[in-house]
Protein backbone atom coordinates (compact mmCIF):
# COMPACT_ATOMS: atom_id res chain seq x y z
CA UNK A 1 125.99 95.93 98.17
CA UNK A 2 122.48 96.45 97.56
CA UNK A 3 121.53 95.65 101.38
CA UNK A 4 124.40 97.98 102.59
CA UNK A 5 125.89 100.15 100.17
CA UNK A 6 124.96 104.46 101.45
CA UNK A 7 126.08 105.14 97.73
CA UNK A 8 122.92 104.09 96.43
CA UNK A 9 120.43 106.47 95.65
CA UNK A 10 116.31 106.06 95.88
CA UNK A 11 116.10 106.19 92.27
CA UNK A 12 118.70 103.43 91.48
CA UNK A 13 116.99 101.26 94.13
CA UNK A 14 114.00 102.03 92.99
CA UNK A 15 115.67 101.18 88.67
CA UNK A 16 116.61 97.87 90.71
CA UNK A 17 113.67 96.95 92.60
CA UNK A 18 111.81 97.46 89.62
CA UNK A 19 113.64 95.55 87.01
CA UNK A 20 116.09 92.98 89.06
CA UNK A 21 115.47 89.57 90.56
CA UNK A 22 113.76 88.50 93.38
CA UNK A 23 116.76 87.54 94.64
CA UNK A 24 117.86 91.35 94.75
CA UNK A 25 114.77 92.59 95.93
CA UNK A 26 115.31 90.32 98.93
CA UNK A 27 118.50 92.44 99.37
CA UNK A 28 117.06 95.72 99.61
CA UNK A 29 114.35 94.86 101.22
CA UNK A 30 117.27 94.45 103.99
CA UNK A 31 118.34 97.56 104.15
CA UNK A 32 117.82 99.87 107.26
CA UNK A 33 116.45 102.27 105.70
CA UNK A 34 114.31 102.19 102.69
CA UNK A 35 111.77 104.67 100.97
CA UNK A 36 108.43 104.65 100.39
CA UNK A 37 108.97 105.29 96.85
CA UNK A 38 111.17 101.61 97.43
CA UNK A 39 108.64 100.14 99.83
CA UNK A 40 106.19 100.55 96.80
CA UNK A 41 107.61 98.44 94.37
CA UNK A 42 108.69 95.79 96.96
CA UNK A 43 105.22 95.29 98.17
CA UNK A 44 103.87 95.29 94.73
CA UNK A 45 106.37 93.20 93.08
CA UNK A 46 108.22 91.60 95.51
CA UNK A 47 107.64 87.74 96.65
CA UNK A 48 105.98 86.72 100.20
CA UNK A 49 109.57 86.26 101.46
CA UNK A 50 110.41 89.88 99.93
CA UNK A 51 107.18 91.27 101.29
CA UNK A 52 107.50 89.68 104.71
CA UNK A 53 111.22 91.24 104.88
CA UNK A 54 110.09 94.01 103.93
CA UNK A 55 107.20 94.50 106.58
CA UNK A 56 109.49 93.23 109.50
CA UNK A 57 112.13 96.14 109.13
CA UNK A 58 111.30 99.38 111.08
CA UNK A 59 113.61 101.41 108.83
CA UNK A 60 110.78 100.62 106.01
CA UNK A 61 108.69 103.78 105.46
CA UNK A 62 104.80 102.80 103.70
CA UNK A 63 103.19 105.18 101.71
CA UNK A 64 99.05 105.29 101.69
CA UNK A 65 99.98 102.77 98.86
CA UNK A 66 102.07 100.20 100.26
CA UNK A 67 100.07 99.87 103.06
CA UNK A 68 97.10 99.02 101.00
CA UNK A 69 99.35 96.29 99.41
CA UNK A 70 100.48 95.13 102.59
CA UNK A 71 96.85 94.61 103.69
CA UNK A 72 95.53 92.90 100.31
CA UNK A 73 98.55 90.38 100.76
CA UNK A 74 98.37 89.51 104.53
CA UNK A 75 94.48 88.23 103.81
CA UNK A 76 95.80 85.14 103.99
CA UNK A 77 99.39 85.44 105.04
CA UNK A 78 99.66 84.81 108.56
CA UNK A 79 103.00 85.47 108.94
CA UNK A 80 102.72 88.75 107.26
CA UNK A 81 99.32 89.62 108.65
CA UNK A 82 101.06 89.42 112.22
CA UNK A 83 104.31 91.49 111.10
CA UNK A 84 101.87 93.97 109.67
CA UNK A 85 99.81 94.00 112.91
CA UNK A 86 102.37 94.70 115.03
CA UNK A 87 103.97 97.93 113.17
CA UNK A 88 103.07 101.39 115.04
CA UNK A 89 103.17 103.49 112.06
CA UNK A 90 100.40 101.91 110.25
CA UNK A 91 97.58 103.87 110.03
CA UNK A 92 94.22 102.56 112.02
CA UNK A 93 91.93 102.46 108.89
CA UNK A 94 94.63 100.24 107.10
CA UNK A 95 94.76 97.55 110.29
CA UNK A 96 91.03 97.91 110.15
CA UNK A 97 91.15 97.05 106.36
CA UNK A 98 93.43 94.38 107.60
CA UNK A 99 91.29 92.29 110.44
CA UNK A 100 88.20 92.99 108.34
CA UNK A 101 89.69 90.99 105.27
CA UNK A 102 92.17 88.49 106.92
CA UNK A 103 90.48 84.56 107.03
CA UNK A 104 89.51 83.01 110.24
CA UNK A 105 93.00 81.52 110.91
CA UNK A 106 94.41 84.37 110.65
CA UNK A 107 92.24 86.53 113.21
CA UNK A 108 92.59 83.88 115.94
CA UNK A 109 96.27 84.54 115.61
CA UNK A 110 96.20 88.38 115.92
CA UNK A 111 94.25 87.55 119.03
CA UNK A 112 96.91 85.71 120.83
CA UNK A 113 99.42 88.07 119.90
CA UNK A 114 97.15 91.49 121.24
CA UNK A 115 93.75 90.46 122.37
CA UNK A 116 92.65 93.62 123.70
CA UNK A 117 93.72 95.37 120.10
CA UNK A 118 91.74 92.86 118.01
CA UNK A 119 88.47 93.01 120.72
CA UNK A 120 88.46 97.03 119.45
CA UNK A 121 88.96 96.34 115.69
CA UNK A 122 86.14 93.19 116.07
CA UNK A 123 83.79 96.09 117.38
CA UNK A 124 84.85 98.57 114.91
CA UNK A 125 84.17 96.21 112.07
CA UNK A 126 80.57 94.79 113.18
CA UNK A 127 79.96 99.08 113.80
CA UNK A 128 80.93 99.61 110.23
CA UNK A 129 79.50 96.29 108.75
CA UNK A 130 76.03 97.37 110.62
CA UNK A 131 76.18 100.54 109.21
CA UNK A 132 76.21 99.78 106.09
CA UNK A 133 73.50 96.90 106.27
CA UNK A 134 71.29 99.80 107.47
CA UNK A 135 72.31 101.92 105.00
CA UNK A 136 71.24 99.67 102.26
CA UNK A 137 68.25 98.40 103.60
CA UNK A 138 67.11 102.09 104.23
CA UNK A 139 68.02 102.84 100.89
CA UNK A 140 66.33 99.93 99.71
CA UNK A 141 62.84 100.76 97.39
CA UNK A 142 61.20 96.69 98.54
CA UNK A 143 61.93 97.77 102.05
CA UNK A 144 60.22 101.17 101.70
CA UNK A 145 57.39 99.74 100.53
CA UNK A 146 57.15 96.96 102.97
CA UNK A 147 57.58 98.85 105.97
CA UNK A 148 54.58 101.10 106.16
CA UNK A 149 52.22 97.97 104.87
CA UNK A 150 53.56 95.76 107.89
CA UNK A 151 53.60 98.63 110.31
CA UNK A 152 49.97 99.03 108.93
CA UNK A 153 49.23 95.67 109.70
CA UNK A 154 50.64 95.27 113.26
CA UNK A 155 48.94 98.91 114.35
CA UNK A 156 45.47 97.06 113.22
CA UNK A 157 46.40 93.77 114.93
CA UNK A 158 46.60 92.22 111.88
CA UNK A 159 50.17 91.15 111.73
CA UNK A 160 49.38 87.10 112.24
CA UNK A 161 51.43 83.68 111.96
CA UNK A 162 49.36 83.41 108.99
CA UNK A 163 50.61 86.81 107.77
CA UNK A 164 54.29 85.24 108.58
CA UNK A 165 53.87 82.06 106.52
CA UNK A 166 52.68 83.65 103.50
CA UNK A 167 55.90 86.30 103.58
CA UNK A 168 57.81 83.23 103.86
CA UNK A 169 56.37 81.03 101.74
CA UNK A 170 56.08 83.99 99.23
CA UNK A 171 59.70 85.06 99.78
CA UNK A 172 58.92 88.50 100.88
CA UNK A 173 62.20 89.03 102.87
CA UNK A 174 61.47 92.62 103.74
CA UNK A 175 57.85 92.03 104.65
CA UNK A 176 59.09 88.97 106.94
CA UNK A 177 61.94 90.24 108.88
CA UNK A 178 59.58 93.64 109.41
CA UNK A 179 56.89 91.02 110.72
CA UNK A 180 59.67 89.55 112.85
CA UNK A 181 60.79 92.33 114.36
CA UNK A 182 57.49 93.92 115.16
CA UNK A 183 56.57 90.42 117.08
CA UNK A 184 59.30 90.25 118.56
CA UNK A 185 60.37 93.98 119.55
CA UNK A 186 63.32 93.52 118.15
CA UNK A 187 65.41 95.91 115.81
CA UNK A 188 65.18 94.64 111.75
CA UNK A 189 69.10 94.43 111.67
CA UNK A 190 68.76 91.98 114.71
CA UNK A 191 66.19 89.96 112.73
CA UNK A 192 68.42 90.45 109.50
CA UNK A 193 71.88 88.83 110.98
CA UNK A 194 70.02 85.90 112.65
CA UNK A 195 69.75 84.92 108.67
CA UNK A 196 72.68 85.96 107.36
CA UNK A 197 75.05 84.46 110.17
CA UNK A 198 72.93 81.12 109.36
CA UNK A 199 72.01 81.47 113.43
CA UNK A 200 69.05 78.60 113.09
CA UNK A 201 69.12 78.78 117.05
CA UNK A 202 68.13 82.21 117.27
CA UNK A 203 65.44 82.05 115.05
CA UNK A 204 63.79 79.46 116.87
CA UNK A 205 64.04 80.75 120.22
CA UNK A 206 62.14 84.20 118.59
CA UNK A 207 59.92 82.03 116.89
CA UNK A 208 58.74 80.01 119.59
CA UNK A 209 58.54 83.29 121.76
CA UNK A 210 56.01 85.26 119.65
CA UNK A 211 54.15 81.95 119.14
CA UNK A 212 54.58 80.49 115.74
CA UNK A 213 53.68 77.29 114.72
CA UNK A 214 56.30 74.47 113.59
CA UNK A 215 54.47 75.13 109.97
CA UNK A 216 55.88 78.64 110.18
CA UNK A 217 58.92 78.69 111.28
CA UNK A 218 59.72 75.81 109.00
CA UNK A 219 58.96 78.13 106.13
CA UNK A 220 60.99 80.63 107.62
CA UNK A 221 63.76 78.26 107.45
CA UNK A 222 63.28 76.87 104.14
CA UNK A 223 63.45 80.41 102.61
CA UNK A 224 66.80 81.35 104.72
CA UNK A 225 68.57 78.89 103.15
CA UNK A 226 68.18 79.70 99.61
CA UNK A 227 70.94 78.21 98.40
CA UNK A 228 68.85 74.66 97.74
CA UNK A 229 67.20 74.18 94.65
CA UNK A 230 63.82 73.36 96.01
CA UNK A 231 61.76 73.49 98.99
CA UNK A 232 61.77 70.16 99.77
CA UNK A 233 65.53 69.45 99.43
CA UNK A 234 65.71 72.58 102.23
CA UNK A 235 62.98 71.14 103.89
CA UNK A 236 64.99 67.95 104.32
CA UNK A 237 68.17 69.56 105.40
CA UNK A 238 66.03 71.18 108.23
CA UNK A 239 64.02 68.61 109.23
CA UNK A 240 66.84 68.15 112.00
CA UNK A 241 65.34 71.46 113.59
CA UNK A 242 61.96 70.21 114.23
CA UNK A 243 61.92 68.16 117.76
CA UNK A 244 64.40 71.35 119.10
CA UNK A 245 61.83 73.47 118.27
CA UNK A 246 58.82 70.81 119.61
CA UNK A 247 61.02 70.51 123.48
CA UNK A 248 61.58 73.93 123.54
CA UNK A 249 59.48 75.35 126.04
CA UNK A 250 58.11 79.08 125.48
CA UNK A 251 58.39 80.42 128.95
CA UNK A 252 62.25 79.24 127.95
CA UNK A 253 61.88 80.97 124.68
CA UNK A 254 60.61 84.38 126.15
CA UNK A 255 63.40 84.73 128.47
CA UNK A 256 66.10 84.38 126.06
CA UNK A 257 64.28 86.45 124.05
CA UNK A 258 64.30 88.92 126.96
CA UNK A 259 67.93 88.73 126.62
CA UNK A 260 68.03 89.55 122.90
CA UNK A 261 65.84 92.63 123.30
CA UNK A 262 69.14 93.76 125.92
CA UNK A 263 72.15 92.84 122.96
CA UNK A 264 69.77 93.97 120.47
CA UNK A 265 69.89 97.87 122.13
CA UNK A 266 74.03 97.96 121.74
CA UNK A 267 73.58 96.65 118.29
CA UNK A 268 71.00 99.21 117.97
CA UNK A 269 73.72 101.58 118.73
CA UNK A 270 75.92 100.13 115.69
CA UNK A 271 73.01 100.38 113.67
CA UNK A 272 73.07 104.45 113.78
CA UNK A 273 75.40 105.93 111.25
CA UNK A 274 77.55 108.86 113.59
């Protein structure tokens, strides 16, 4: 009755969706058509198997609300995720919301399903992620400081490896990815991610490019990972880092660097609130 009845108005389904079973939400989450007022409390209160129902049926109408729900509970749902995904009438910021939040697993299987859709929502989320870093580093009072005394510094030909180690080994962030970027001509966001993504790699390649010493860059390291305790326990967990850094060779380093001044202009791009 509940799944089929036309007697049944929104309010009663909404009485029952509110108050019944799971077992009758399951029912009239079946129904072809249902409500957004109904949608509402399905996706609120409703079960994953409820939910999932629920998202599959294209007589189901989603209010601004629902869809938020439907988002929040597909993180990591992959079944929903991909029902959710694959509905036209959800709006774009919503399936943005979506890829943005959903876990790894669940990503590489909205890629299979449309890679083309989740190559433009990958873009749109390192755009918006980007904007924001450079929002809050601009807004940022240490980094307002820090940028006119490194500028200062690099304009006199001051800016050293020396300078470098002691930002490191003095945890000035600001001061050291400034110093990095300046050295390397490459855009502070650029300089920024290489920590955050934990891209050890990239770091030494700039490194070794602008001509810091193992002693350096090791300190750079030590205070990326700031997570350990102590120096020496990050020092340790480093170490591994050392003889990559020792073979690589710098004409190596400045071409790849070459490349990262290139990717760094489209990320530039992101970097630029509209």
């Amino acid at each position: 009755m509940l799944s089929h009845s036309e007697c049944l108005d929104e309010e009663t389904l909404v009485e029952g969706a509110t108050t019944k079973s799971q077992d009758h939400l399951l029912a009239i989450s079946q129904r072809g058509s249902i409500s957004e007022a109904v949608t509402d409390v399905l996706v609120g209160r409703g079960n994953t198997e409820v939910v999932v129902k629920t998202a599959a049926y294209s007589g189901a109408k989603f209010s601004e609300f629902g869809c938020s729900m439907l988002v929040i509970r597909s993180g990591e749902d992959r079944e929903l995720a991909l029902r959710v995904w694959l509905r036209p009438d959800i709006p774009r910021h919503h399936l943005l919301s979506l890829f943005a939040s959903a876990s790894e697993e669940v990503q590489r299987q909205l890629e299979v399903v449309d890679r083309q859709k989740v190559e433009l929502y990958r873009y749109i989320v390192a755009q918006a992620r980007n904007q924001i870093q450079t929002q809050i580093r601009e807004g940022s009072a240490n980094y307002a400081m820090a940028r006119p005394y490194v500028d200062g510094l690099h304009r006199s030909g001051d800016l050293t490896g020396e300078r470098v180690l002691a930002f490191a080994r003095d945890g000035k962030f600001d001061e050291m990815t400034i110093a990095l970027s300046l050295m390397g001509d490459l855009p502070v966001g650029h300089i920024e991610r290489a920590f955050v993504h934990n891209q050890v790699d990239h770091l030494l390649v700039i490194a070794k490019a602008i001509g810091l010493s193992w002693e350096t860059t090791r300190a750079i390291l030590v205070m990326r990972d700031s997570r350990e305790s102590n120096e020496s326990s990050a020092d340790r967990k480093i170490g591994m880092h050392r003889n990559s850094f020792i073979r690589l060779q710098q004409s190596t380093a400045v071409s790849a660097l070459q490349f990262y001044r290139l990717r760094a202009r489209a990320e530039a791009q992101l970097e630029t609130p509209p």
